[in-house]
C-alpha atoms as a PDB file:
ATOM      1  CA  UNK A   1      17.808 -14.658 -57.743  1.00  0.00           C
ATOM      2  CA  UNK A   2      17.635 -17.895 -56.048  1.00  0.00           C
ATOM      3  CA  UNK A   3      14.255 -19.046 -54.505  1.00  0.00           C
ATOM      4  CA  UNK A   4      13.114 -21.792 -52.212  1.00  0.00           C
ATOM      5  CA  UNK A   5      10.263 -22.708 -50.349  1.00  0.00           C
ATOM      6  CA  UNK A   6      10.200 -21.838 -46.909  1.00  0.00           C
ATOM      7  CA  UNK A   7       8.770 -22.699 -43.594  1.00  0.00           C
ATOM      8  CA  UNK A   8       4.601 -23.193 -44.048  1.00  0.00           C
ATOM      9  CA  UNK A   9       4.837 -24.177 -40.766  1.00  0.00           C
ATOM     10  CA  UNK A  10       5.852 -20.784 -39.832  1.00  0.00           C
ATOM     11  CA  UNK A  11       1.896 -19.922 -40.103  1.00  0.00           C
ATOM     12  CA  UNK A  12       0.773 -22.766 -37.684  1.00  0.00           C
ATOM     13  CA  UNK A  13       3.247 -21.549 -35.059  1.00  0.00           C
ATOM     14  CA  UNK A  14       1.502 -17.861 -35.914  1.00  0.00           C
ATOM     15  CA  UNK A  15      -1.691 -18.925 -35.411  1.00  0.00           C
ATOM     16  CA  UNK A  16      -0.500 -20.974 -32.392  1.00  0.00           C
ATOM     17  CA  UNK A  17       0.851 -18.450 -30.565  1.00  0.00           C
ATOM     18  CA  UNK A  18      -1.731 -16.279 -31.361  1.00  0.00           C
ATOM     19  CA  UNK A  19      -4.112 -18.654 -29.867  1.00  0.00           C
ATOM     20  CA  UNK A  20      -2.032 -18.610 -26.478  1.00  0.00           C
ATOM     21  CA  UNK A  21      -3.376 -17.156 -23.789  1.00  0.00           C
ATOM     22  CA  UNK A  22      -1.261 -14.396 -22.366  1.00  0.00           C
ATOM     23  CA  UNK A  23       0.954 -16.323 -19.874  1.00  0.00           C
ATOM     24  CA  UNK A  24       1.431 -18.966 -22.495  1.00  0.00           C
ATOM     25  CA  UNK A  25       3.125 -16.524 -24.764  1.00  0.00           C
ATOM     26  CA  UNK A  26       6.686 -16.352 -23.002  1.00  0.00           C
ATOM     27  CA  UNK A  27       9.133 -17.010 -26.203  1.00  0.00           C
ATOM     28  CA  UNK A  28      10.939 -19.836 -26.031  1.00  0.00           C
ATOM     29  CA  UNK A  29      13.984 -19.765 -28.864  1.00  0.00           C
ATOM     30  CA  UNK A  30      14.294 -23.849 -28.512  1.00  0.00           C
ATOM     31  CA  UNK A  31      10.579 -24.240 -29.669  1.00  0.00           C
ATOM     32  CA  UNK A  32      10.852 -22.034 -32.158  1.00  0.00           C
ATOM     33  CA  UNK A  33      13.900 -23.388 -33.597  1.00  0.00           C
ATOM     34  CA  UNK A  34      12.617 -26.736 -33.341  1.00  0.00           C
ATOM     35  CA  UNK A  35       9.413 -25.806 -35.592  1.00  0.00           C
ATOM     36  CA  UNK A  36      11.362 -23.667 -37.326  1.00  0.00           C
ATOM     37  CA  UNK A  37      13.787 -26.608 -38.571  1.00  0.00           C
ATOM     38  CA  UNK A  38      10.591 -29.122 -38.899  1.00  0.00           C
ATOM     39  CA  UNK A  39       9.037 -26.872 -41.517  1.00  0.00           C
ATOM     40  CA  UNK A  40      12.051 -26.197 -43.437  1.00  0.00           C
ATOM     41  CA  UNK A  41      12.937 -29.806 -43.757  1.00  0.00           C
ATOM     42  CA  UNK A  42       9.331 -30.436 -44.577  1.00  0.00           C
ATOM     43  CA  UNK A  43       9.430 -27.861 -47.326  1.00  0.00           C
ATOM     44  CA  UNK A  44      12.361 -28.698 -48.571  1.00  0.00           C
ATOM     45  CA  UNK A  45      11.475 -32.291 -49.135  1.00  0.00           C
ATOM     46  CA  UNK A  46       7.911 -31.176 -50.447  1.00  0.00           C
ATOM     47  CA  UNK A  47       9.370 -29.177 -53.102  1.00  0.00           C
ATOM     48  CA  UNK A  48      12.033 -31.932 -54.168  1.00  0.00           C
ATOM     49  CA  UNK A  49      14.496 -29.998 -52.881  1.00  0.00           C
ATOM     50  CA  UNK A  50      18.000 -30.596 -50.636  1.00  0.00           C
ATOM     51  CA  UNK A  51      19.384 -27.837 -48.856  1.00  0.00           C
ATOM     52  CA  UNK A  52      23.093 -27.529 -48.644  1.00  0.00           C
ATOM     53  CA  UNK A  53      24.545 -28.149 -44.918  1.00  0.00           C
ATOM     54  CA  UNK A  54      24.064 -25.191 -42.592  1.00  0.00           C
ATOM     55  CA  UNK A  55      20.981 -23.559 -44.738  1.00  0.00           C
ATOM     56  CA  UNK A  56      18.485 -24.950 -42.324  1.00  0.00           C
ATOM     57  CA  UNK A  57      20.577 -23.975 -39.188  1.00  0.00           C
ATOM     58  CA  UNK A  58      21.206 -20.259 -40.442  1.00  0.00           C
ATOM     59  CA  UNK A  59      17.654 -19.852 -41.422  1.00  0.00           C
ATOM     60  CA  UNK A  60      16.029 -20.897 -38.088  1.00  0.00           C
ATOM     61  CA  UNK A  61      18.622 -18.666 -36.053  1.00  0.00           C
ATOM     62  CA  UNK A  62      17.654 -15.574 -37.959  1.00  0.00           C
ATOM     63  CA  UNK A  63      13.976 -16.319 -37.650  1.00  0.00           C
ATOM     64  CA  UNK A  64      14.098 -16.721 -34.022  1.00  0.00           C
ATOM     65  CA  UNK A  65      16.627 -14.216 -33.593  1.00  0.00           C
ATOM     66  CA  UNK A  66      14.809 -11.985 -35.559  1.00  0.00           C
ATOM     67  CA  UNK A  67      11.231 -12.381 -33.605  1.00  0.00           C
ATOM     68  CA  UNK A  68      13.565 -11.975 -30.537  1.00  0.00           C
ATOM     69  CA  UNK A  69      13.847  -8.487 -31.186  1.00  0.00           C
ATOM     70  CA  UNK A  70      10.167  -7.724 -31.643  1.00  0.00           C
ATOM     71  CA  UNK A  71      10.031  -8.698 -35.717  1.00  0.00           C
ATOM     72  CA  UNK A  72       6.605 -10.052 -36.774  1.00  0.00           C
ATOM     73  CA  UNK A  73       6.734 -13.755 -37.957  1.00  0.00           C
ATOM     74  CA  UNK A  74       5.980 -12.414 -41.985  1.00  0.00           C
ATOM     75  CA  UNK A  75       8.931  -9.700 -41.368  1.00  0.00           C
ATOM     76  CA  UNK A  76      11.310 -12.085 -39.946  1.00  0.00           C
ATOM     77  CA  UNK A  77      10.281 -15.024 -42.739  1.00  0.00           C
ATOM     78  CA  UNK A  78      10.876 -13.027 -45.640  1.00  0.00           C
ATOM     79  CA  UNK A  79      14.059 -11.215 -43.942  1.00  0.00           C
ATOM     80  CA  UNK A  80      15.317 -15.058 -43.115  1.00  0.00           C
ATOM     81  CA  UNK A  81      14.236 -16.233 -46.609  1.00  0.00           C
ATOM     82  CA  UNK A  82      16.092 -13.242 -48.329  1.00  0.00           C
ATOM     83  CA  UNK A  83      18.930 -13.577 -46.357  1.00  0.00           C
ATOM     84  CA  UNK A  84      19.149 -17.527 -46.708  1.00  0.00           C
ATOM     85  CA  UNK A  85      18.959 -17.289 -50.903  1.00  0.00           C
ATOM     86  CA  UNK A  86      21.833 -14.616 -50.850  1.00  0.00           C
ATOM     87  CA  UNK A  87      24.175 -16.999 -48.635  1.00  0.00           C
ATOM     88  CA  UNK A  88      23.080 -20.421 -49.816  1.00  0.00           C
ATOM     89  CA  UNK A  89      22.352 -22.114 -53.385  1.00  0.00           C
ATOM     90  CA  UNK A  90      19.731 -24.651 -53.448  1.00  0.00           C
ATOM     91  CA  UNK A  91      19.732 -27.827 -55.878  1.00  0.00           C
END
C-alpha cells in the first residue's frame, strides 16, 4: 500500500471554518481547492516527496467534491487520501 502525507492544512481550514460565523460559512469550491492544493504541495515538499502530474489536481477535486455533498473534512481526507494512493505512485 502506497502512503503519502497529506494536506495538514486541511485542519487549519477545519478550524477556520469552524470559527466562521454562520453567514461566513457559504462553501466556496475555489477556496477550498486553493488550500487544498497549498497544503498538498506543502506536504509533499515537507516530506521530500514529488507527486506525479495530476495527483495534486485529483486529490483537491475529491476533497472539495466530497465536502460538497455533506462529507466531514476527516471523511473526505482519508476518502481523498485512499483514493489518491490507489490511482497515483509517489517517489
Amino acid at each position: 500500500m502506497r502512503r503519502f502525507v497529506l494536506l495538514p492544512s486541511l485542519w487549519g481550514l477545519a478550524l477556520a471554518a469552524a470559527a466562521a460565523p454562520p453567514a461566513a460559512r457559504a462553501f466556496d469550491a475555489a477556496t477550498v481547492n486553493g488550500l487544498c492544493l497549498a497544503g498538498f504541495n506543502t506536504a509533499m515538499t515537507a516530506a521530500g516527496k514529488t507527486a506525479p502530474a495530476g495527483m495534486a489536481e485529483f486529490t483537491c477535486n475529491c476533497f472539495s467534491t466530497r465536502l460538497q455533498q455533506g462529507q466531514s473534512i476527516d471523511q473526505a481526507r482519508t476518502a481523498c487520501r485512499d483514493a489518491a494512493a490507489q490511482k497515483f505512485t509517489v517517489k
